[in-house]
C-alpha atoms as a PDB file:
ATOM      1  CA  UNK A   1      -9.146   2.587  16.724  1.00  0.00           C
ATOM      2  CA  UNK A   2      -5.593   2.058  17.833  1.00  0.00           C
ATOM      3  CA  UNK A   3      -3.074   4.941  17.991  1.00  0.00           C
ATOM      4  CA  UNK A   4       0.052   5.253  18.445  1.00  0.00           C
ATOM      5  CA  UNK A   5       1.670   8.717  19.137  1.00  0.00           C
ATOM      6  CA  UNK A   6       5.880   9.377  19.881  1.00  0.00           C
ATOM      7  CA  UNK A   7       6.238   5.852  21.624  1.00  0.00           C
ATOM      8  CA  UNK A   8       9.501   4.872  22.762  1.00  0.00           C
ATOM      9  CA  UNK A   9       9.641   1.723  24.497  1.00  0.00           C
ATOM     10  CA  UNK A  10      13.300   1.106  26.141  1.00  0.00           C
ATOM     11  CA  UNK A  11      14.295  -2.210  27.806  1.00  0.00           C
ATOM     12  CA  UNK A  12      17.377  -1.116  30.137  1.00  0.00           C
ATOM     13  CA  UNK A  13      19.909   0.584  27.073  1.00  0.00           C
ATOM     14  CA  UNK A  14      18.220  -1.320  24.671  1.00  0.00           C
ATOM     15  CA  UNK A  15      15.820   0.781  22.486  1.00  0.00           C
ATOM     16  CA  UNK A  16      12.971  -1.180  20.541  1.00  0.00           C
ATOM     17  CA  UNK A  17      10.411   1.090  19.662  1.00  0.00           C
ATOM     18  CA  UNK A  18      12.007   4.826  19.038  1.00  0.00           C
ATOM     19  CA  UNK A  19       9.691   7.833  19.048  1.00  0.00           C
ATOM     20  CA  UNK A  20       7.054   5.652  16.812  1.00  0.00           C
ATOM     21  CA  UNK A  21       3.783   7.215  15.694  1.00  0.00           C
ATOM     22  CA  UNK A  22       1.251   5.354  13.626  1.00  0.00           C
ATOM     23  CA  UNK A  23      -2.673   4.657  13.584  1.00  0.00           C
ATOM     24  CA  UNK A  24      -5.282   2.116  11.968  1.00  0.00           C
ATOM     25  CA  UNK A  25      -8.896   2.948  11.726  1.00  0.00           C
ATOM     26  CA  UNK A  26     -11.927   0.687  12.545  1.00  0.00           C
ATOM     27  CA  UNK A  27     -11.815  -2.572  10.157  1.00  0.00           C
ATOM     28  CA  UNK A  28      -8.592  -2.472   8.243  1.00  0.00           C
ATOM     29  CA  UNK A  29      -5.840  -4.240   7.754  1.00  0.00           C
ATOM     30  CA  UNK A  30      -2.211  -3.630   8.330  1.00  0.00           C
ATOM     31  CA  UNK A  31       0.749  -5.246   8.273  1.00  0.00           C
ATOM     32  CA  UNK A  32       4.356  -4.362  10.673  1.00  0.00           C
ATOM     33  CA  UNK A  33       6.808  -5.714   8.626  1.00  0.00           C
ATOM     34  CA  UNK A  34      10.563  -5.644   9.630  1.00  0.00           C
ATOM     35  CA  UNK A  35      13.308  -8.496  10.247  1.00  0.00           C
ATOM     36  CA  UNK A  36      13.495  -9.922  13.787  1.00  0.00           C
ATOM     37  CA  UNK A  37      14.115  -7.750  16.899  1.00  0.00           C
ATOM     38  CA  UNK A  38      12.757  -4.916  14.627  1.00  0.00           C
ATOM     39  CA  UNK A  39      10.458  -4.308  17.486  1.00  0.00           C
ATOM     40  CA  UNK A  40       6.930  -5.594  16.128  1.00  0.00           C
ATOM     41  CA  UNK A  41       6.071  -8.362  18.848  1.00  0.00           C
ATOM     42  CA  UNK A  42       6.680  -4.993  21.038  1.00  0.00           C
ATOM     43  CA  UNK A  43       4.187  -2.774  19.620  1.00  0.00           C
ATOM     44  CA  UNK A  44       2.014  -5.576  20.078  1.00  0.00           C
ATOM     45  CA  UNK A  45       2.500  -6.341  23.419  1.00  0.00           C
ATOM     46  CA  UNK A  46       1.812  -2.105  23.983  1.00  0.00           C
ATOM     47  CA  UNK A  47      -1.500  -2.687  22.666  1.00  0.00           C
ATOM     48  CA  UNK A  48      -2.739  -5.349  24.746  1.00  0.00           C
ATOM     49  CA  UNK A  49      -1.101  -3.379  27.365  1.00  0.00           C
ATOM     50  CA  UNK A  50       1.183  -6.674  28.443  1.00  0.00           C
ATOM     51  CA  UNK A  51       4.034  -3.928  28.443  1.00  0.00           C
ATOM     52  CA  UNK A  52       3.671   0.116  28.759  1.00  0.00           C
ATOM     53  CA  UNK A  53       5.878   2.730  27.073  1.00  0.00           C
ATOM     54  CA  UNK A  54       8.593   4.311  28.087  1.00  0.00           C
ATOM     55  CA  UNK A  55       7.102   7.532  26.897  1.00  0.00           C
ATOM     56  CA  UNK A  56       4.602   8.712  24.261  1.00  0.00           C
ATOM     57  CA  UNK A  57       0.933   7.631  24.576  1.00  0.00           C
ATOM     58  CA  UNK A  58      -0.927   4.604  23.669  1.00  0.00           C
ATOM     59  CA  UNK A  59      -4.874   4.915  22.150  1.00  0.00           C
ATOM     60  CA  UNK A  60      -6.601   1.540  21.837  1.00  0.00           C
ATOM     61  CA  UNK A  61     -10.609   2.068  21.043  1.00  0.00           C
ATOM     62  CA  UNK A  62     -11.449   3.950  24.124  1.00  0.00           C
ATOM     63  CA  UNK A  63      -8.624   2.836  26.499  1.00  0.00           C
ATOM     64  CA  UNK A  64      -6.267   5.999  26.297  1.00  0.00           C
ATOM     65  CA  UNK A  65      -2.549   5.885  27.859  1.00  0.00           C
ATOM     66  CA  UNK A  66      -1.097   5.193  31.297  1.00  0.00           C
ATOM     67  CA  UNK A  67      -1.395   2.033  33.064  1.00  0.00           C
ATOM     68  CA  UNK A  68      -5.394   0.345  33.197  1.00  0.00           C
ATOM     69  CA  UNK A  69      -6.469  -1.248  36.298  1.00  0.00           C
ATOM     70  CA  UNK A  70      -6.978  -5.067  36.062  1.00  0.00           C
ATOM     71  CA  UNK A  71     -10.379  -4.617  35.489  1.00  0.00           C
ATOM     72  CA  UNK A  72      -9.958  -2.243  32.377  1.00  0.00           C
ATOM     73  CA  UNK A  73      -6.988  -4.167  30.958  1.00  0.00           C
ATOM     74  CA  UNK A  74      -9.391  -7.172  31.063  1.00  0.00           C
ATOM     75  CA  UNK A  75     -12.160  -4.853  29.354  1.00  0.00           C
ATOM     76  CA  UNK A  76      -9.351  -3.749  26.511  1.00  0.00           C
ATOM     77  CA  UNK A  77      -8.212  -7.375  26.283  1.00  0.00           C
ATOM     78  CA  UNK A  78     -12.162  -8.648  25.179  1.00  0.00           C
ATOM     79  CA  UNK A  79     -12.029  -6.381  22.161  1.00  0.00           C
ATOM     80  CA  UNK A  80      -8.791  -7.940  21.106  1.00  0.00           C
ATOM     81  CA  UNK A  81      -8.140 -11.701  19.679  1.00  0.00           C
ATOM     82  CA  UNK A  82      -4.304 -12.204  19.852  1.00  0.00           C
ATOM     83  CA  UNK A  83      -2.560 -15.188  18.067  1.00  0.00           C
ATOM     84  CA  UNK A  84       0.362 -15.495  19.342  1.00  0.00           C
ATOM     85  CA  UNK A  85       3.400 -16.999  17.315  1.00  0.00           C
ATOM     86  CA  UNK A  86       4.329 -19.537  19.570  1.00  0.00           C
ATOM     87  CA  UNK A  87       0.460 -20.426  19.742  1.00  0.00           C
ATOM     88  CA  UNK A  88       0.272 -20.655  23.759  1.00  0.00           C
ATOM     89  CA  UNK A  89      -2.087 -23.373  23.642  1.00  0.00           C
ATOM     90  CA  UNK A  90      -2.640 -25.536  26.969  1.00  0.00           C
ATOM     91  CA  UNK A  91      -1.528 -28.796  26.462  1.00  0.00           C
ATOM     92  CA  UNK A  92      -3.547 -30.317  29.202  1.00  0.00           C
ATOM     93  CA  UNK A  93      -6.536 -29.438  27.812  1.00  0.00           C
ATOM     94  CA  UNK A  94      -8.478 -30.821  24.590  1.00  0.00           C
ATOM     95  CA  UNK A  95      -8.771 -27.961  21.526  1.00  0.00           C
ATOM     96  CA  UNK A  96     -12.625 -27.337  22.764  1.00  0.00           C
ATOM     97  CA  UNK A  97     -11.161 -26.357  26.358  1.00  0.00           C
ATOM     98  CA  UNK A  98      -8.681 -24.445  24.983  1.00  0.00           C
ATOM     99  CA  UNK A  99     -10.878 -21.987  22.577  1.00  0.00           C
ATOM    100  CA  UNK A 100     -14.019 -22.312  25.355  1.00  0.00           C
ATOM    101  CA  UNK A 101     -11.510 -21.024  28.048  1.00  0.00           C
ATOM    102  CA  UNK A 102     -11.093 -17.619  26.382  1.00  0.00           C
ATOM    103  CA  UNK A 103     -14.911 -17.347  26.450  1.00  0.00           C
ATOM    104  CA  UNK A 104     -15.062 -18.261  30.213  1.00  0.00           C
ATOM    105  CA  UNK A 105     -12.231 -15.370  30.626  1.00  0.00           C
ATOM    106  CA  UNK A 106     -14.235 -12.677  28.796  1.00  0.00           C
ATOM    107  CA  UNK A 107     -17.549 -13.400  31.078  1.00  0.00           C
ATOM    108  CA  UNK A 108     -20.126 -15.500  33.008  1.00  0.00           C
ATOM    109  CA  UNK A 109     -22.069 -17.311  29.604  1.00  0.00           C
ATOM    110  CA  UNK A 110     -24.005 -20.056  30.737  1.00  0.00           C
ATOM    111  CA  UNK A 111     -21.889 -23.535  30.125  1.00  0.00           C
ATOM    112  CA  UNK A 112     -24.125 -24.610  26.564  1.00  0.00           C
ATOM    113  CA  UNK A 113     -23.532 -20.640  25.652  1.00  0.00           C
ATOM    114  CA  UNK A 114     -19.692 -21.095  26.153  1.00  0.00           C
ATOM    115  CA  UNK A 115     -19.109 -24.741  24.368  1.00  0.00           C
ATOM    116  CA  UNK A 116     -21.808 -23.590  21.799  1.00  0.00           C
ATOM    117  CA  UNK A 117     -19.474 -20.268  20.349  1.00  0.00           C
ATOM    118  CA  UNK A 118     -16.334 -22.450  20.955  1.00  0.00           C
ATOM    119  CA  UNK A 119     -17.549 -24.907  19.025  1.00  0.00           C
ATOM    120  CA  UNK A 120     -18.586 -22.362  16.361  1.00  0.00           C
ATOM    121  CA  UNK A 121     -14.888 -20.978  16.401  1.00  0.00           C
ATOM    122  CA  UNK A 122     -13.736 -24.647  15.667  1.00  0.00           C
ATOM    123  CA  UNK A 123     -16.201 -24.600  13.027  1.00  0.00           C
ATOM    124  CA  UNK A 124     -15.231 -21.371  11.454  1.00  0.00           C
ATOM    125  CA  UNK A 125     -11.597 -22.732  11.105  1.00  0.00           C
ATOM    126  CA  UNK A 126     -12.389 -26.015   9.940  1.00  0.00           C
ATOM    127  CA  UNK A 127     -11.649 -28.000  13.101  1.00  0.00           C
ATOM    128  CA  UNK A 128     -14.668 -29.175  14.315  1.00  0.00           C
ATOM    129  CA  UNK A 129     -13.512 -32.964  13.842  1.00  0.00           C
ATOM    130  CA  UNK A 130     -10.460 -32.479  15.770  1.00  0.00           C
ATOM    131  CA  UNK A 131     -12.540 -30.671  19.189  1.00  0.00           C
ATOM    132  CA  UNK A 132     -11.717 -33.202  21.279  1.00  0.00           C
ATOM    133  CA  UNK A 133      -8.175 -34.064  20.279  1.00  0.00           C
ATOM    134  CA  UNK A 134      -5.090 -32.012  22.688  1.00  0.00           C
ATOM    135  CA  UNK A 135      -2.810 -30.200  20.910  1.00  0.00           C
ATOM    136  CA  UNK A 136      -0.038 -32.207  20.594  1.00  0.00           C
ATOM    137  CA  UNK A 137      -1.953 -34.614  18.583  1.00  0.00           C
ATOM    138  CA  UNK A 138      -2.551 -31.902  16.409  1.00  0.00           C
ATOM    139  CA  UNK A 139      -0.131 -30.777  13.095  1.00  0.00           C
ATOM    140  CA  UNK A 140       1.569 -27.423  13.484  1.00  0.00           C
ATOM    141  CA  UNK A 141      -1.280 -26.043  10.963  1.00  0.00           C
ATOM    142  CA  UNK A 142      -3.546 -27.293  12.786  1.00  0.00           C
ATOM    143  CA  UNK A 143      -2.383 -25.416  15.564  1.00  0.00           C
ATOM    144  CA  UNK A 144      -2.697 -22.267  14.049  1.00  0.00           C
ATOM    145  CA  UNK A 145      -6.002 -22.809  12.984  1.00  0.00           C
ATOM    146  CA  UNK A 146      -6.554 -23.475  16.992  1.00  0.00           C
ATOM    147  CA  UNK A 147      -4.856 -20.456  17.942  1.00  0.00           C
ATOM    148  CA  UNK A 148      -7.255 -18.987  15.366  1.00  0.00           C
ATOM    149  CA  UNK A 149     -10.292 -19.973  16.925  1.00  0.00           C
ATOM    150  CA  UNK A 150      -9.307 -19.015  20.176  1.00  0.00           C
ATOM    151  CA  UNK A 151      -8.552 -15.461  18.966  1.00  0.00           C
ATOM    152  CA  UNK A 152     -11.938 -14.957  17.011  1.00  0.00           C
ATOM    153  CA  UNK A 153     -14.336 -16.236  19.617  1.00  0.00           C
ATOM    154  CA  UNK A 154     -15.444 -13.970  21.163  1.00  0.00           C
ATOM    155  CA  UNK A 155     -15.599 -11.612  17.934  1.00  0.00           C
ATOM    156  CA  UNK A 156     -13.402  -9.007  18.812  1.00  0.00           C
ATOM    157  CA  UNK A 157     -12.979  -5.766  17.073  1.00  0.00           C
ATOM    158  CA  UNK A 158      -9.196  -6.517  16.373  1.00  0.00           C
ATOM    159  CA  UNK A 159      -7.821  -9.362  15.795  1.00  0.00           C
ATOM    160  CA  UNK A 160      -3.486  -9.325  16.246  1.00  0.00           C
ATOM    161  CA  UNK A 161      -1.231 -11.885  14.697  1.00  0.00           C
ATOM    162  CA  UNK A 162       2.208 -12.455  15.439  1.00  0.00           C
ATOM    163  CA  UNK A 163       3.882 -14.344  12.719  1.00  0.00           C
ATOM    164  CA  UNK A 164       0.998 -16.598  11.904  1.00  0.00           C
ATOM    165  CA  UNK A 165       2.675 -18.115   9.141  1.00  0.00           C
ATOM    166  CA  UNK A 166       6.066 -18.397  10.465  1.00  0.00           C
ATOM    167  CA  UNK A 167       6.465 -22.061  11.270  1.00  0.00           C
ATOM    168  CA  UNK A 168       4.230 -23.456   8.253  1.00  0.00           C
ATOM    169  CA  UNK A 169       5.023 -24.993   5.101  1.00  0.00           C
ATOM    170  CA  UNK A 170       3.668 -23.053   1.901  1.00  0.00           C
ATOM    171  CA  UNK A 171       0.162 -24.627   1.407  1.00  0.00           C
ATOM    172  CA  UNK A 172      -0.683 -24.633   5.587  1.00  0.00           C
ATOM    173  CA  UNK A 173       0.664 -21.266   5.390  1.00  0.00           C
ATOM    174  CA  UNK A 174      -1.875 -20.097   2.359  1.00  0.00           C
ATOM    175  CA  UNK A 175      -4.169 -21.869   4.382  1.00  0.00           C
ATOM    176  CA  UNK A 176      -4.083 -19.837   7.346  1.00  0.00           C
ATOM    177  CA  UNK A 177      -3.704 -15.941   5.695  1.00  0.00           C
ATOM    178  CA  UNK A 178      -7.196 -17.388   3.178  1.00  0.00           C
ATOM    179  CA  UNK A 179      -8.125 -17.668   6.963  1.00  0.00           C
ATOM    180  CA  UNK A 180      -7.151 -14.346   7.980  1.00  0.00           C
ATOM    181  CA  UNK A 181      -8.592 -12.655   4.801  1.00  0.00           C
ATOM    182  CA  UNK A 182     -11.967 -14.152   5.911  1.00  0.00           C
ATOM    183  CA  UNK A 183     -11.868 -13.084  10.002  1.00  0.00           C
ATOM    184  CA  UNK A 184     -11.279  -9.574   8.268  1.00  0.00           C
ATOM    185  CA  UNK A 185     -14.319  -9.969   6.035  1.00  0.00           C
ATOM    186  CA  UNK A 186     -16.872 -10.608   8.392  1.00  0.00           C
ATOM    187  CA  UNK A 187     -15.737  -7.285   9.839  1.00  0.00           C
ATOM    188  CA  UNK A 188     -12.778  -7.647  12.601  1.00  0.00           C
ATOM    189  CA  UNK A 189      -9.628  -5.093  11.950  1.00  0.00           C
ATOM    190  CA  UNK A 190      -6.473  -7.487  11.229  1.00  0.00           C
ATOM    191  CA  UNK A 191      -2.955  -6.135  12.340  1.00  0.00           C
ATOM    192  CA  UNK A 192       0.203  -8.657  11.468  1.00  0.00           C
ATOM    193  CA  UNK A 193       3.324  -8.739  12.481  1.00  0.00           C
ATOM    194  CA  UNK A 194       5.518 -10.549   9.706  1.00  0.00           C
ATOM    195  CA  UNK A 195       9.068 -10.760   8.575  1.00  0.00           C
ATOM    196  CA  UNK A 196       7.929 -11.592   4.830  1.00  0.00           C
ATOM    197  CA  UNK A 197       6.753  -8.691   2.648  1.00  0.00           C
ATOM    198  CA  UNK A 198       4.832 -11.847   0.732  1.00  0.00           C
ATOM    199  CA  UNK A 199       2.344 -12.362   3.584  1.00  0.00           C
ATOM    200  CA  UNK A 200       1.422  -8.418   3.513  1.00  0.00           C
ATOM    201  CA  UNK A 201       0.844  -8.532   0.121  1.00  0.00           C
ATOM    202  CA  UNK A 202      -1.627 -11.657   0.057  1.00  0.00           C
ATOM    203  CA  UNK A 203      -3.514 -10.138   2.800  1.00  0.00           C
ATOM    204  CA  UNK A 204      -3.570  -6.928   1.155  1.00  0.00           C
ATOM    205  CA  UNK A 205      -2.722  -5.083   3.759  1.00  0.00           C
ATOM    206  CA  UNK A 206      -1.559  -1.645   4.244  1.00  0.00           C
ATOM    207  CA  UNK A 207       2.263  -2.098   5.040  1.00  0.00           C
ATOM    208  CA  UNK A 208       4.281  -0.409   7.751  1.00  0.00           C
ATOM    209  CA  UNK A 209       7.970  -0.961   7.430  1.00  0.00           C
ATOM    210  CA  UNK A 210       9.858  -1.416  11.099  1.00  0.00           C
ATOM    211  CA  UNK A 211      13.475  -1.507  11.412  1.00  0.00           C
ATOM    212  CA  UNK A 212      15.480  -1.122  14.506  1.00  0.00           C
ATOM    213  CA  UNK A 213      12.261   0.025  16.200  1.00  0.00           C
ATOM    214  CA  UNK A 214      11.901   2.819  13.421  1.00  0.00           C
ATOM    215  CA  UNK A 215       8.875   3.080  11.407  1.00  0.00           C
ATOM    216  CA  UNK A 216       8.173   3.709   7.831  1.00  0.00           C
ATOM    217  CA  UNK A 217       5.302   3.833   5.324  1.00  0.00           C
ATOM    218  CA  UNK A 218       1.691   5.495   5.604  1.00  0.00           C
ATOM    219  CA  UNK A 219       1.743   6.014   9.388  1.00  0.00           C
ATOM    220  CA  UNK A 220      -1.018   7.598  10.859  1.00  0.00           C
ATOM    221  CA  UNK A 221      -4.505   7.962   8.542  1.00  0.00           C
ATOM    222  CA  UNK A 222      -5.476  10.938   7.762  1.00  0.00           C
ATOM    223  CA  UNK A 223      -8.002  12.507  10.009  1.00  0.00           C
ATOM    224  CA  UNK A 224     -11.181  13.801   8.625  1.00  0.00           C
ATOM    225  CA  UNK A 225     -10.570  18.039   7.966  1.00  0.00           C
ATOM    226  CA  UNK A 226      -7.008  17.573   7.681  1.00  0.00           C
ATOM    227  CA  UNK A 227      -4.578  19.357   5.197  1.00  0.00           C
ATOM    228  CA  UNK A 228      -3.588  15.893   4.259  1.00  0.00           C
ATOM    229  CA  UNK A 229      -7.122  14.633   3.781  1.00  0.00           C
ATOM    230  CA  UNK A 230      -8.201  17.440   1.551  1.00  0.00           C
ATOM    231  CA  UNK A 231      -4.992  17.138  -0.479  1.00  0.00           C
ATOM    232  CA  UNK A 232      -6.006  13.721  -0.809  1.00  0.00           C
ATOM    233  CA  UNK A 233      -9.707  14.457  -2.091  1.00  0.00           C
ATOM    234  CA  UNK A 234     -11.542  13.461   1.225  1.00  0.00           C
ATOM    235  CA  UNK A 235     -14.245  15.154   2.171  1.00  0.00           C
ATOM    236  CA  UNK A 236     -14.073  17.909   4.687  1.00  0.00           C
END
């Protein structure tokens, strides 16, 4: 589903990803954990394409390397829901607006089609009685959740987190991966970018360790037929 092969991403002399390969398969769940500047929000950003590498290729579903037209970065960017840390929500617009926009993005729905999923979004995340509030009325939790919604309505294949626990207290934050844990069982892939080992480990996710834009841990799956998989008992 998403690969990663050699990528090095440079920004000027800076290096933040260094000759990084890795993979995830349809449905699971993996975790990038590293401190900050480690280089996770960039491998991110590579897979919904905001950013390109500097070399080394780039496989997301079917969308394979080099630079995508508009139209097929907006094509990629429907089978991804991205919560972003710093949750990007439009202040000017009530919670409903805000998770029905993404649907209005991703197609033409019919109006009652477009309120009807955003309001089932808000439902899913338990913040159906808050639809009509903006988000500055709403906690940083609830937030999240928002963000949340946004990211899952349109049920994409992947859903990407960056830091979604990073500015909540304890119980909010338990909260929100209990959330994750569910998007993931009802079938979306989960990738997270985290600082804390902790929030891998109660998502039970597969862990990738970044540092300095080096990678470590169980990289790249191994594929069907492969000396690994055989060694490993799969079936070939």
């Amino acid at each position: 589903m998403i690969r990663f092969e050699q990528v090095t991403k440079r920004y000027r002399e800076r290096v933040a990803l260094d000759a990084v390969s890795w993979g995830m398969e349809e449905g699971e769940k993996v975790a990038l954990v590293g401190p900050s500047g480690a280089g996770k929000t960039t491998i991110l950003k590579l897979i919904t394409h905001e950013r390109q590498p500097t070399s080394g290729t780039v496989t997301v579903g079917t969308f394979h390397g080099g630079s995508l037209t508009r139209r097929s970065r907006a094509l990629l960017r429907r089978t991804l829901g991205i919560v972003y840390e710093d949750f990007r929500l439009l202040n000017d617009r009530t919670v409903l607006e805000n998770v029905a926009l993404a649907v209005r993005i991703a197609g033409n729905d019919p109006e009652e089609q477009v309120l009807a999923r955003a309001r089932w979004a808000l439902d899913e995340v338990g913040l159906e009685m808050r639809q009509g509030s903006f988000p500055s009325e709403l906690s940083t939790g609830e937030r999240q959740r928002a963000a949340i919604a946004r990211a899952i309505v349109n049920r994409p294949a992947v859903v990407l987190a960056d830091e979604p626990t990073g500015a909540l207290e304890k119980k909010n934050g338990d909260e929100v991966l209990a959330l994750l844990r569910r998007v993931h069982a009802e079938g979306a892939a989960l990738l997270v970018a985290t600082t804390r080992i902790e929030v891998a480990e109660a998502l039970g996710a597969r862990v990738l360790h970044l540092e300095a834009g080096r990678l470590s841990g169980s990289e790249l799956p191994a594929a069907p037929g492969s000396s690994r998989a055989a060694a490993a008992g799969a079936p070939v």
